[in-house]
C-alpha atoms as a PDB file:
ATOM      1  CA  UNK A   1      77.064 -53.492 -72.665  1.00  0.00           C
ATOM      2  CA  UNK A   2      79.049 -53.059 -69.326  1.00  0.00           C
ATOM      3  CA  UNK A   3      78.707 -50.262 -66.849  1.00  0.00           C
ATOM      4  CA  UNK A   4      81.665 -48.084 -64.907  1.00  0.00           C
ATOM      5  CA  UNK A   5      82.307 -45.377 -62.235  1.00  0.00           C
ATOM      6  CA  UNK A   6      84.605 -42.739 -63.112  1.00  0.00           C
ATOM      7  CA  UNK A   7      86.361 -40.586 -60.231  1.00  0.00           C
ATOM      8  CA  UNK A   8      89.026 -38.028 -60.355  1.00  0.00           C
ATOM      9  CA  UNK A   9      91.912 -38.361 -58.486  1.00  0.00           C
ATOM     10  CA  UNK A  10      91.209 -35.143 -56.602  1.00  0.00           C
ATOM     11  CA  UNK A  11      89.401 -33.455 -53.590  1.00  0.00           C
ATOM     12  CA  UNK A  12      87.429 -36.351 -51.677  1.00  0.00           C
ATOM     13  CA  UNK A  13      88.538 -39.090 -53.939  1.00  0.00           C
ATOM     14  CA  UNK A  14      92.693 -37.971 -53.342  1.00  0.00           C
ATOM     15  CA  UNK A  15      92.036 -40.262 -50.146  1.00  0.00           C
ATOM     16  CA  UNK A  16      92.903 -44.197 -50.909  1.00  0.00           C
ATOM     17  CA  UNK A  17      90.428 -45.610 -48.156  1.00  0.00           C
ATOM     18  CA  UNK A  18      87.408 -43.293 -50.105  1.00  0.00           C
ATOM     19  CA  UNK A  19      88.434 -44.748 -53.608  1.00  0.00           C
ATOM     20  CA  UNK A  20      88.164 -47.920 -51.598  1.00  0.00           C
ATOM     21  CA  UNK A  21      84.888 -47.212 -50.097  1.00  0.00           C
ATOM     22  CA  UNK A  22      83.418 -46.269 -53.166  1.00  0.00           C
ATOM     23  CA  UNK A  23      84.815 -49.137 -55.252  1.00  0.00           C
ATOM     24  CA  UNK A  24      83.091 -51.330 -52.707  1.00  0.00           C
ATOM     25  CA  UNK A  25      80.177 -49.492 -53.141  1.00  0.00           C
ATOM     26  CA  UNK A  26      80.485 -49.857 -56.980  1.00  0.00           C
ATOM     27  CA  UNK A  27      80.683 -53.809 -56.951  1.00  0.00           C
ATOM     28  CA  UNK A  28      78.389 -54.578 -54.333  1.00  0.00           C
ATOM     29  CA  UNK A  29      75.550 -52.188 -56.812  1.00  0.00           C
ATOM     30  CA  UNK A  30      76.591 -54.473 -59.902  1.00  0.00           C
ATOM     31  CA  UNK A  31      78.284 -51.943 -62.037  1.00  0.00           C
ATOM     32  CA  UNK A  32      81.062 -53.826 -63.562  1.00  0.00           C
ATOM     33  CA  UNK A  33      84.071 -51.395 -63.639  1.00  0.00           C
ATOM     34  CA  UNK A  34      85.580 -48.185 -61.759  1.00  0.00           C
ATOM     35  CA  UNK A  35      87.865 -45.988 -63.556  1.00  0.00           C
ATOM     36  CA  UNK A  36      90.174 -43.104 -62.604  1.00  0.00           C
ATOM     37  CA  UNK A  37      91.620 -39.852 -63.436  1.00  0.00           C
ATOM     38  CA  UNK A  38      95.761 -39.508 -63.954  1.00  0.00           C
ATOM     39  CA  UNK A  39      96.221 -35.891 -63.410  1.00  0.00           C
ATOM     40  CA  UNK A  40      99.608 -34.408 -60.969  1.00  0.00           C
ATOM     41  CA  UNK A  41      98.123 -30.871 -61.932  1.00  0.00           C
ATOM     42  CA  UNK A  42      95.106 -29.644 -62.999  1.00  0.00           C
ATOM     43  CA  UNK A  43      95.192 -25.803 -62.766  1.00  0.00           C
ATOM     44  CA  UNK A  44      90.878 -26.023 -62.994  1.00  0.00           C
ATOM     45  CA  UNK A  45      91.192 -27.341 -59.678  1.00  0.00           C
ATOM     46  CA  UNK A  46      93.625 -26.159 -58.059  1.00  0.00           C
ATOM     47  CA  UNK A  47      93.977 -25.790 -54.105  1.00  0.00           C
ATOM     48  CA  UNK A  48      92.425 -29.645 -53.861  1.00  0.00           C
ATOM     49  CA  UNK A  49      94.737 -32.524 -52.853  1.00  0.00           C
ATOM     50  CA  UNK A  50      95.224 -34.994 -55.628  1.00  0.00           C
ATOM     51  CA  UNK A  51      96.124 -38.877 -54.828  1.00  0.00           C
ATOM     52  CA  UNK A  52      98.187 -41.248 -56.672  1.00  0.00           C
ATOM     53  CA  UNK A  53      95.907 -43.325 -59.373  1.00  0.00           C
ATOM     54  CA  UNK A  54      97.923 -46.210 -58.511  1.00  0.00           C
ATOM     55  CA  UNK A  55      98.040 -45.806 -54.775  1.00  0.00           C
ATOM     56  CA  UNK A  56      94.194 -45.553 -55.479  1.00  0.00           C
ATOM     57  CA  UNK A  57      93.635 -48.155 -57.447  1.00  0.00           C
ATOM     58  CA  UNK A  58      95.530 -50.271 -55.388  1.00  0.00           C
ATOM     59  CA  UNK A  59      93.436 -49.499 -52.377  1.00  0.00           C
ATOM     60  CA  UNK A  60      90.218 -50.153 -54.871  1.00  0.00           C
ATOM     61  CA  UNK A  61      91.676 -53.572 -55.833  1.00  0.00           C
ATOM     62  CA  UNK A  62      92.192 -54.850 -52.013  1.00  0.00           C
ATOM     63  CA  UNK A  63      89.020 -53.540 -51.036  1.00  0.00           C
ATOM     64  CA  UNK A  64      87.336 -55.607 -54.404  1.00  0.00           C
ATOM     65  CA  UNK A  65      86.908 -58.775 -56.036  1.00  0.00           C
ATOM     66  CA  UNK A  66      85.032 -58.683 -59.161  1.00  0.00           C
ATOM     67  CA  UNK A  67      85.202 -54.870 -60.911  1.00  0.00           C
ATOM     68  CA  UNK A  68      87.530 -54.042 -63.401  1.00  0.00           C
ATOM     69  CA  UNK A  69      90.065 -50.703 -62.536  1.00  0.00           C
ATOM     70  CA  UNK A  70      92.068 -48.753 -64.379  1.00  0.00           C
ATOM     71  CA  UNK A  71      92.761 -44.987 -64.792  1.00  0.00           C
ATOM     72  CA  UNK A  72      90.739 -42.967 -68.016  1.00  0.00           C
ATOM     73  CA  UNK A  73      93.751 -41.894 -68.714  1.00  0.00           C
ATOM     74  CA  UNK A  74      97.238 -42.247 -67.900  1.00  0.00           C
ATOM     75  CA  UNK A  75      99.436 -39.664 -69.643  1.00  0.00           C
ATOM     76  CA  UNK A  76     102.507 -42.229 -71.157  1.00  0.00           C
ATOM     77  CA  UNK A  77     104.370 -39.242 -72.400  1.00  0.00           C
ATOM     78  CA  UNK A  78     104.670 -37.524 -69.600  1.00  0.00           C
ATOM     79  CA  UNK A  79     105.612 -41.008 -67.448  1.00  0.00           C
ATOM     80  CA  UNK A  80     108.878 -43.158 -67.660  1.00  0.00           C
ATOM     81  CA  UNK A  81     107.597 -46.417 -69.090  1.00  0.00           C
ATOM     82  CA  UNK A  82     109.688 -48.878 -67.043  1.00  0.00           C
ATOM     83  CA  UNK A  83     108.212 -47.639 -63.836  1.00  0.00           C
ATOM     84  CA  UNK A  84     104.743 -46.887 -65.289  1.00  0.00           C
ATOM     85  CA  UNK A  85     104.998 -50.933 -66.523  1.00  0.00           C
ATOM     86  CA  UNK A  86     106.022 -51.695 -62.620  1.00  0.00           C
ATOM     87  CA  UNK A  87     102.729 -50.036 -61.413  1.00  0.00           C
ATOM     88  CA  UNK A  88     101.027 -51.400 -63.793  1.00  0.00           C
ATOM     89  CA  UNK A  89     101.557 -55.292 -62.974  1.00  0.00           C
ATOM     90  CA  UNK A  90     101.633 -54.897 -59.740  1.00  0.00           C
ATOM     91  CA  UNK A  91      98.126 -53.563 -59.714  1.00  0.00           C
ATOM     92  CA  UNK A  92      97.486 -56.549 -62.179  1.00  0.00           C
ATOM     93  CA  UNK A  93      98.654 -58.814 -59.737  1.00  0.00           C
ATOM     94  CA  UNK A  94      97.174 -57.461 -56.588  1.00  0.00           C
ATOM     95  CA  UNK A  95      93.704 -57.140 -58.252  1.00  0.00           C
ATOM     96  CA  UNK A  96      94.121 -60.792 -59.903  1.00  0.00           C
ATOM     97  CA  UNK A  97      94.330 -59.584 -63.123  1.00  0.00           C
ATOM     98  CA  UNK A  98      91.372 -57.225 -63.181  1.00  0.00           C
ATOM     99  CA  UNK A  99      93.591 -53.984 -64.842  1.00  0.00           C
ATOM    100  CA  UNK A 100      92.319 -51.816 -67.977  1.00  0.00           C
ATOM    101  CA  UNK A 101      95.272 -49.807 -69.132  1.00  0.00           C
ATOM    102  CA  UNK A 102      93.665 -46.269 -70.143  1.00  0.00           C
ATOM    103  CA  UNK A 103      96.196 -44.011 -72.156  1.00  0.00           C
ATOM    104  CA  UNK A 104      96.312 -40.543 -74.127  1.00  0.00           C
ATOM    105  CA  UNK A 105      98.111 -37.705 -74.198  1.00  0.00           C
ATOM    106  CA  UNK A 106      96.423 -36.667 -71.179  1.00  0.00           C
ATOM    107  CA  UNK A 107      95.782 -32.863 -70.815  1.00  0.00           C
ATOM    108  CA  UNK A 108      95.662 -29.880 -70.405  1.00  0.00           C
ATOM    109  CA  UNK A 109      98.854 -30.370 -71.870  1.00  0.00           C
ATOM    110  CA  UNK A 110      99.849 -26.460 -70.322  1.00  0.00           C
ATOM    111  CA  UNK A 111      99.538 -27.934 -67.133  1.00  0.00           C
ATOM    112  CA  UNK A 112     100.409 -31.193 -67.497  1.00  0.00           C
ATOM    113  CA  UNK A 113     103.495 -30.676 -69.437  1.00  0.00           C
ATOM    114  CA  UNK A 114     104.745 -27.324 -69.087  1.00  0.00           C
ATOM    115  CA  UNK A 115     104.516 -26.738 -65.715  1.00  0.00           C
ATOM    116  CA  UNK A 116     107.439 -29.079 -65.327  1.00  0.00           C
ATOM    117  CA  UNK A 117     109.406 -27.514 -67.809  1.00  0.00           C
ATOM    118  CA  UNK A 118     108.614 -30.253 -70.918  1.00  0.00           C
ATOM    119  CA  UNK A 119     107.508 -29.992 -74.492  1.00  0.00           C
ATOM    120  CA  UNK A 120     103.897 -28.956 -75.111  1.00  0.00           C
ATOM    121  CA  UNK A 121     104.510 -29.991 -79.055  1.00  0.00           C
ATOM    122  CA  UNK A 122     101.461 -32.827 -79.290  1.00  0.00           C
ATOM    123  CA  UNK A 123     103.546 -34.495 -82.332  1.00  0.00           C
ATOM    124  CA  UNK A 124     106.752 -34.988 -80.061  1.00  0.00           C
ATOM    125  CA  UNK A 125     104.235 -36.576 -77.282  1.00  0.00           C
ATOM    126  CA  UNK A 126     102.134 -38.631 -79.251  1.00  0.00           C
ATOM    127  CA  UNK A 127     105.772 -40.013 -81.189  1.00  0.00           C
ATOM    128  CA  UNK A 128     106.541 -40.707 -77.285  1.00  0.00           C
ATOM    129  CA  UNK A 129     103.159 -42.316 -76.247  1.00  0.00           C
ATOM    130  CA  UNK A 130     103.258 -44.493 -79.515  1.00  0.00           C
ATOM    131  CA  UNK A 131     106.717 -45.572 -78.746  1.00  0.00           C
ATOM    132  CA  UNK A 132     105.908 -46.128 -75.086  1.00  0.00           C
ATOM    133  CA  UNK A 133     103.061 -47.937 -75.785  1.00  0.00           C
ATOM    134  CA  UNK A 134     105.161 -50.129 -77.808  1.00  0.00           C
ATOM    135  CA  UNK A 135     107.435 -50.674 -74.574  1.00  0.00           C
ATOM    136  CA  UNK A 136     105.388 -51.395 -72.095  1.00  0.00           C
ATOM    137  CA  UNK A 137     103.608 -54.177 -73.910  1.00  0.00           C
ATOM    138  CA  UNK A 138     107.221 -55.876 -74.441  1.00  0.00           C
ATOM    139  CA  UNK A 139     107.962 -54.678 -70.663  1.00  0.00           C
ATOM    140  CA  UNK A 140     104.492 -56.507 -69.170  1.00  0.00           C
ATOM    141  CA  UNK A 141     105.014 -59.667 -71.768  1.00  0.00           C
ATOM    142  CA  UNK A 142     108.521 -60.722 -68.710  1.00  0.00           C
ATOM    143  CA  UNK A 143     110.864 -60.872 -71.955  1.00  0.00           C
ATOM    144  CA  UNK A 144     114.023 -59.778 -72.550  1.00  0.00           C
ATOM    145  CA  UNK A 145     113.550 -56.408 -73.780  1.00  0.00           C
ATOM    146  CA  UNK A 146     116.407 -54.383 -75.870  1.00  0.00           C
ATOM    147  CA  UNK A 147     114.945 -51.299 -77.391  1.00  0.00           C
ATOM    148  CA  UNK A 148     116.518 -48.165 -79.482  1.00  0.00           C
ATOM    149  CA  UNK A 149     114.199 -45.817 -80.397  1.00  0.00           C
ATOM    150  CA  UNK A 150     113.892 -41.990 -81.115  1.00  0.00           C
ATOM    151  CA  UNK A 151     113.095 -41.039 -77.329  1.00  0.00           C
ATOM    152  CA  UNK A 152     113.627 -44.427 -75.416  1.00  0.00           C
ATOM    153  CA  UNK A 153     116.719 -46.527 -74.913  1.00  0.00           C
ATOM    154  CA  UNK A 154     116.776 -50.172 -73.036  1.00  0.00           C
ATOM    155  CA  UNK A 155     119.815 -52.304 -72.856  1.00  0.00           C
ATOM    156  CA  UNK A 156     118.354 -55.860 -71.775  1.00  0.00           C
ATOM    157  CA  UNK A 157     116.185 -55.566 -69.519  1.00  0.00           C
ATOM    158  CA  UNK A 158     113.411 -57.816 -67.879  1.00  0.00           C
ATOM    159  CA  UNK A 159     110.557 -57.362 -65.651  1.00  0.00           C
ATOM    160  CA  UNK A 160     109.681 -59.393 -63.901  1.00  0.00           C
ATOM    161  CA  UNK A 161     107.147 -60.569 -62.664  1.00  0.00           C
ATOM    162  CA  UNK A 162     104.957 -60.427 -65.865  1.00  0.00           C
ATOM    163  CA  UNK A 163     101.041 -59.192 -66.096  1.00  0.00           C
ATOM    164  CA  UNK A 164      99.162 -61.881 -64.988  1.00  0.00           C
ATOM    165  CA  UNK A 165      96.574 -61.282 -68.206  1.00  0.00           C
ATOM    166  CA  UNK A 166      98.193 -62.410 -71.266  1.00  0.00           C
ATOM    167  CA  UNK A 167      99.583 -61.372 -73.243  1.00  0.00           C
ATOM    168  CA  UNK A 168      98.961 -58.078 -71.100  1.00  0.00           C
ATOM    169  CA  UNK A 169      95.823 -55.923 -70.039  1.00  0.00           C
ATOM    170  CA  UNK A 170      94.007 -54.642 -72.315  1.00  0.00           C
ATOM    171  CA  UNK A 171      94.725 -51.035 -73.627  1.00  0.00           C
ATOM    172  CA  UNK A 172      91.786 -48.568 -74.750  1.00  0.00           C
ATOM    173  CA  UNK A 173      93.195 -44.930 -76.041  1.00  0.00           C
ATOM    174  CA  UNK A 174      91.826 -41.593 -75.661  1.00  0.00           C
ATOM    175  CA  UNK A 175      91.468 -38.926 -77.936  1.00  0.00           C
ATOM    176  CA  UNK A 176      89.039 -36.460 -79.295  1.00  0.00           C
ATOM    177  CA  UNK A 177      86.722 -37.412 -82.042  1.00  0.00           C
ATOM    178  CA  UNK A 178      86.672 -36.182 -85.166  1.00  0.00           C
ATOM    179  CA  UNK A 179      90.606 -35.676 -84.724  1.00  0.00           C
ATOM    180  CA  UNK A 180      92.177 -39.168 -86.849  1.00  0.00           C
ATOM    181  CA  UNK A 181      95.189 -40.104 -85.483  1.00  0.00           C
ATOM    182  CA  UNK A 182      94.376 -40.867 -81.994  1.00  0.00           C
ATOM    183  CA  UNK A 183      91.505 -43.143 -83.577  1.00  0.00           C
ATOM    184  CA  UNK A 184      94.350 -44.479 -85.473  1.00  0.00           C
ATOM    185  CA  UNK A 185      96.142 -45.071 -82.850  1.00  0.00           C
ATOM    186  CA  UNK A 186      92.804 -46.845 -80.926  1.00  0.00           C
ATOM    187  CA  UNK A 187      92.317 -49.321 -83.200  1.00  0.00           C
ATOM    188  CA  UNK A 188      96.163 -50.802 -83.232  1.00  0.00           C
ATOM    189  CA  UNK A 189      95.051 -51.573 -79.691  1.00  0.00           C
ATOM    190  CA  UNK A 190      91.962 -53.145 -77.476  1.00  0.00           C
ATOM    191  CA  UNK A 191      89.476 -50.369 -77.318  1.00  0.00           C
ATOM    192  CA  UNK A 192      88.630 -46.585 -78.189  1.00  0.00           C
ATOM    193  CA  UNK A 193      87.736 -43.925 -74.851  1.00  0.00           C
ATOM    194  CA  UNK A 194      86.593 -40.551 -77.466  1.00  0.00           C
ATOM    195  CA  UNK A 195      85.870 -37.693 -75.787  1.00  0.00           C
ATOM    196  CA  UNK A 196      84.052 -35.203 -78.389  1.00  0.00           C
ATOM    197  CA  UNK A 197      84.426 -31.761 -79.294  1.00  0.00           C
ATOM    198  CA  UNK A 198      80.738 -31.161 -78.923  1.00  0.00           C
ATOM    199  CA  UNK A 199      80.432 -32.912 -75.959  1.00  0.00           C
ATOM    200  CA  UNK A 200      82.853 -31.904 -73.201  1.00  0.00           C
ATOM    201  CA  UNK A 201      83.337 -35.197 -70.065  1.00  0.00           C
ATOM    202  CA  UNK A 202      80.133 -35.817 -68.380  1.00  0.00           C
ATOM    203  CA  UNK A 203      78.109 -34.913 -71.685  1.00  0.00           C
ATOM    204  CA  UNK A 204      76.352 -37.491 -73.404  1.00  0.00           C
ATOM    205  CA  UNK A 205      77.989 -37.567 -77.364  1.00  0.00           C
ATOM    206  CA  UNK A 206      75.751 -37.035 -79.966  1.00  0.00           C
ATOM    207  CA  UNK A 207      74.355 -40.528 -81.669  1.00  0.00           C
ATOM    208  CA  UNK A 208      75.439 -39.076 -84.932  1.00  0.00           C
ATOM    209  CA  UNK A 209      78.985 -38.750 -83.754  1.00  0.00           C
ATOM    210  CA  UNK A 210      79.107 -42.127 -82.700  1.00  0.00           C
ATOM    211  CA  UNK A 211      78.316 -43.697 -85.882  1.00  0.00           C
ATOM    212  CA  UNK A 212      80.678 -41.933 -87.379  1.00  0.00           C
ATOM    213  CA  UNK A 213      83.189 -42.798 -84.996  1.00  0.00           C
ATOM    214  CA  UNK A 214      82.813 -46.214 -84.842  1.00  0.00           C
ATOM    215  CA  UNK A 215      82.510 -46.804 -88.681  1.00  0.00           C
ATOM    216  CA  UNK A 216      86.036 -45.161 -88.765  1.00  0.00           C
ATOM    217  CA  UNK A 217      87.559 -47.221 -86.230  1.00  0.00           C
ATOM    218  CA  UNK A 218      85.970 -50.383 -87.720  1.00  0.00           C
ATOM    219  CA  UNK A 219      87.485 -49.269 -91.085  1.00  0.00           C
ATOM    220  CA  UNK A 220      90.997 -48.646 -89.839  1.00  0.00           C
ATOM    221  CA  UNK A 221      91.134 -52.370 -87.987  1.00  0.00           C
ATOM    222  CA  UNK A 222      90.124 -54.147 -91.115  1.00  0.00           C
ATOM    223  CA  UNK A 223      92.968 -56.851 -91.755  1.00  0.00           C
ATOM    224  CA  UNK A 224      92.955 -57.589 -87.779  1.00  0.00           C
ATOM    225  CA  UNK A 225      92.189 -60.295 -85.841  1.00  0.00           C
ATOM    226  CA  UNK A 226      88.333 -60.937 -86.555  1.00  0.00           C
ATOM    227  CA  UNK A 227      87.739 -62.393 -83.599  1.00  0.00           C
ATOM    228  CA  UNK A 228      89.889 -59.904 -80.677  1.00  0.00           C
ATOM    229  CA  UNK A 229      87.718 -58.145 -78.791  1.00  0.00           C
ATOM    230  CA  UNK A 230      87.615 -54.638 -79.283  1.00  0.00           C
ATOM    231  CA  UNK A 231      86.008 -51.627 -76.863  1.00  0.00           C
ATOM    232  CA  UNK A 232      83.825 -48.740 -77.604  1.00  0.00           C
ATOM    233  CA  UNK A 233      83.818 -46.583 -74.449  1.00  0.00           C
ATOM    234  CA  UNK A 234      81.328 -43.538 -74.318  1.00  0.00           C
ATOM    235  CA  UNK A 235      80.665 -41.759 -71.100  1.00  0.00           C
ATOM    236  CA  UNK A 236      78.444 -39.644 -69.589  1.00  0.00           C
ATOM    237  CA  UNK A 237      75.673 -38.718 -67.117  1.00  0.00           C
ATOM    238  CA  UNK A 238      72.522 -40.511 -67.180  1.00  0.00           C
ATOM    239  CA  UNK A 239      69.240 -39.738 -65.159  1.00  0.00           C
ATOM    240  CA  UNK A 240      69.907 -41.884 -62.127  1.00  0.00           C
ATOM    241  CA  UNK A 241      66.895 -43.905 -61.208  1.00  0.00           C
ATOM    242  CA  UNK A 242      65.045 -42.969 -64.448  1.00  0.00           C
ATOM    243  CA  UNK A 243      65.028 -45.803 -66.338  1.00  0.00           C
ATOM    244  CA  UNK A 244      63.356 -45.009 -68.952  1.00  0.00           C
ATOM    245  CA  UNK A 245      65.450 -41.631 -69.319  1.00  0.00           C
ATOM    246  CA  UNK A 246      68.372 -43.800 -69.087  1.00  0.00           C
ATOM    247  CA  UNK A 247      67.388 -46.305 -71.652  1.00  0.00           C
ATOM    248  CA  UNK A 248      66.711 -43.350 -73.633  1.00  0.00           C
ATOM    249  CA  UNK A 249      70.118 -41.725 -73.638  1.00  0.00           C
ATOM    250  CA  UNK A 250      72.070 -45.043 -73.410  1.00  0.00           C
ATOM    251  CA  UNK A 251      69.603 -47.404 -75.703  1.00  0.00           C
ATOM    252  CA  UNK A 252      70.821 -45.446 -79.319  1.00  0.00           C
ATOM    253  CA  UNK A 253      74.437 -45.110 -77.988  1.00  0.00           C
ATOM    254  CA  UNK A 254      74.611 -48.976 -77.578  1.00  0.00           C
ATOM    255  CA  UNK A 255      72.984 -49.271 -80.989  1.00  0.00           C
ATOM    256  CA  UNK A 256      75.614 -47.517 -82.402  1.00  0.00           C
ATOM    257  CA  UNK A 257      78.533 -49.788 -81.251  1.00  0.00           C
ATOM    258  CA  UNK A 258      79.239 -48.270 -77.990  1.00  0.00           C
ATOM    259  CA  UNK A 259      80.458 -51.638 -75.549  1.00  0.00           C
ATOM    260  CA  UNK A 260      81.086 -49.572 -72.088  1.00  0.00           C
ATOM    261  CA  UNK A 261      78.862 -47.026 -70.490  1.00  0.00           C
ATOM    262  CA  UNK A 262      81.439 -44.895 -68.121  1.00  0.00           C
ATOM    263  CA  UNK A 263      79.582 -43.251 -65.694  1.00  0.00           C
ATOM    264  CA  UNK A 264      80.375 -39.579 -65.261  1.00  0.00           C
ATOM    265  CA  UNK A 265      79.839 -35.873 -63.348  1.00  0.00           C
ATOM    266  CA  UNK A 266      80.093 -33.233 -65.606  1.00  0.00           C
ATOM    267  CA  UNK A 267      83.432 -31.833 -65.594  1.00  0.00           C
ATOM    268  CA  UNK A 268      82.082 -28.240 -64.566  1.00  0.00           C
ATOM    269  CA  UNK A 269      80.227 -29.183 -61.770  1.00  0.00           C
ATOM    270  CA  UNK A 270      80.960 -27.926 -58.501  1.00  0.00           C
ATOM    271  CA  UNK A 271      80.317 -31.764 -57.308  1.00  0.00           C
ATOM    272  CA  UNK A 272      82.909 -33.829 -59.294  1.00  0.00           C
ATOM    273  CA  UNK A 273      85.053 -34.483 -56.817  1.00  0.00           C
ATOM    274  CA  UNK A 274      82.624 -34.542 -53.788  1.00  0.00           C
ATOM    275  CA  UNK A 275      81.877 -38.008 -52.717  1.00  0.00           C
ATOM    276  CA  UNK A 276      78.311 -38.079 -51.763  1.00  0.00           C
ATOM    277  CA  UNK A 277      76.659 -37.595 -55.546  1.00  0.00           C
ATOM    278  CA  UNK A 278      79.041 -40.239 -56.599  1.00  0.00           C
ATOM    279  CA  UNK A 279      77.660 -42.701 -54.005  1.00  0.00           C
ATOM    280  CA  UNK A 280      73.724 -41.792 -54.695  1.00  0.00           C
ATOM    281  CA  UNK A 281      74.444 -42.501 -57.930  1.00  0.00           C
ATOM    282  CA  UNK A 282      76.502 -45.531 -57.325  1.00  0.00           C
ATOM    283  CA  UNK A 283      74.007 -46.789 -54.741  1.00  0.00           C
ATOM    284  CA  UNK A 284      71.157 -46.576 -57.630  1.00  0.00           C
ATOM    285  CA  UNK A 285      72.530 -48.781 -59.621  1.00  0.00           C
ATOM    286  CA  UNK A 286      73.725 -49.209 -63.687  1.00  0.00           C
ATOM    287  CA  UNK A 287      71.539 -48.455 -66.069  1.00  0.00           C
ATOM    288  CA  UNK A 288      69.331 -51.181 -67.227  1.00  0.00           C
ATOM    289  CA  UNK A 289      68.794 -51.789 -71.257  1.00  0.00           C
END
């Protein structure tokens, strides 16, 4: 199992040089990944600056050798896929190919969507994730790419340069669990990030749930490559130097299937974007199994 940070992009961590700070902070404690918010508006948190995930990230890859980086998640419906394929190799290159590609519908899809005058209707974005998705693996591959779909048109185009993984980073999906189709969705890809409907961000998912979960993913890959490796991402808080309390949240989670621990605040705490929790619990270190 591998261990992450996960920020937001707002309030203390809207600043570049802290996201660099505390990526630093992150590698030199041996976690093994940091991972950020994509949100332009959030009205929860409103009145906080937010920062640029890719501005962020970039200043986290500079600042880093080792630690994978990516945002948890990027909203591709609400993003034009040639420029969101741009950011994305460019991050790949500057970080030596060290980029997770994280991607949902994002949410709340009120804010996120409708506040700038587009559809809320999830079945119109998720037909435009899927089919950006689709493009921005044939954008990142540097071929020749000629593409008419339902919400996307390309006539010939090619990026350059390409991702410097191959044939691209890898891409884990979002999506709330028990809801199907995002799962669906997961396991055309590299790796699963489930939030669950009992257990809100910074809650730890119930074991149960898991199980479940990852039997279903499991069962919807069959006919796959055996052998491509494939991510189950579960996040949460843990007791910070209580290892035994950690090994007993964690321990049954990793049991289950669960590849990535993704270290979070809960989402209603007055703390999550506030920079000195993150870094005590950075500073203590990943949980040990």
């Amino acid at each position: 199992m591998r261990f992450s940070i996960n920020i937001p992009n707002f309030g203390d961590f809207a600043d570049p040089r802290t996201v660099a700070k505390v990526a630093v902070a992150v590698e030199e404690a041996g976690w093994d990944g940091l991972f950020v918010w994509d949100h332009v508006v959030h009205r929860k948190h409103e009145g906080r600056p937010f920062g640029d995930p890719w501005m962020l990230l970039t200043a986290a890859a500079l600042a880093t050798s080792r630690i994978r980086l990516g945002t948890l998640v990027t909203p591709v419906a609400r993003r034009r896929p040639q420029q969101l394929a741009r950011q994305v190799a460019t991050l790949d290159a500057v970080s030596g190919g060290r980029v997770t590609f994280g991607a949902g519908l994002g949410g709340p899809i009120e804010d996120e969507y409708a506040s700038f005058g587009d559809t809320t209707d999830t079945k119109v974005l998720a037909d435009r994730l899927d089919e950006g998705l689709e493009l921005l693996g044939r954008y990142w591959s540097g071929e020749p790419v000629h593409h008419d779909g339902r919400h996307y048109r390309v006539r010939d185009v090619t990026l350059l340069p390409a991702t410097v993984q191959r044939p691209r980073p890898p891409v884990w999906i979002a999506g709330f669990w028990p809801n199907r189709p995002p799962m669906r969705r997961a396991a055309r890809w590299d790796g699963v990030v489930p939030l669950f409907t009992d257990a809100r961000h910074g809650h730890v998912p119930p074991v149960e749930q898991v199980r479940d979960l990852v039997a279903y993913v499991r069962e919807q890959r069959e006919g796959g490559p055996s052998d491509a490796p494939f991510e189950i991402v579960l996040g949460g808080a843990t007791p910070g130097g209580d290892a035994a309390g950690t090994r007993d949240v964690i321990g049954p989670l990793a049991e289950a299937g669960a590849t990535w621990w993704d270290e979070r605040q809960i989402q209603t705490s007055e703390a999550i974007d506030r920079l000195a929790p993150v870094l005590r619990r950075i500073e203590q270190g990943p949980p040990n199994l």
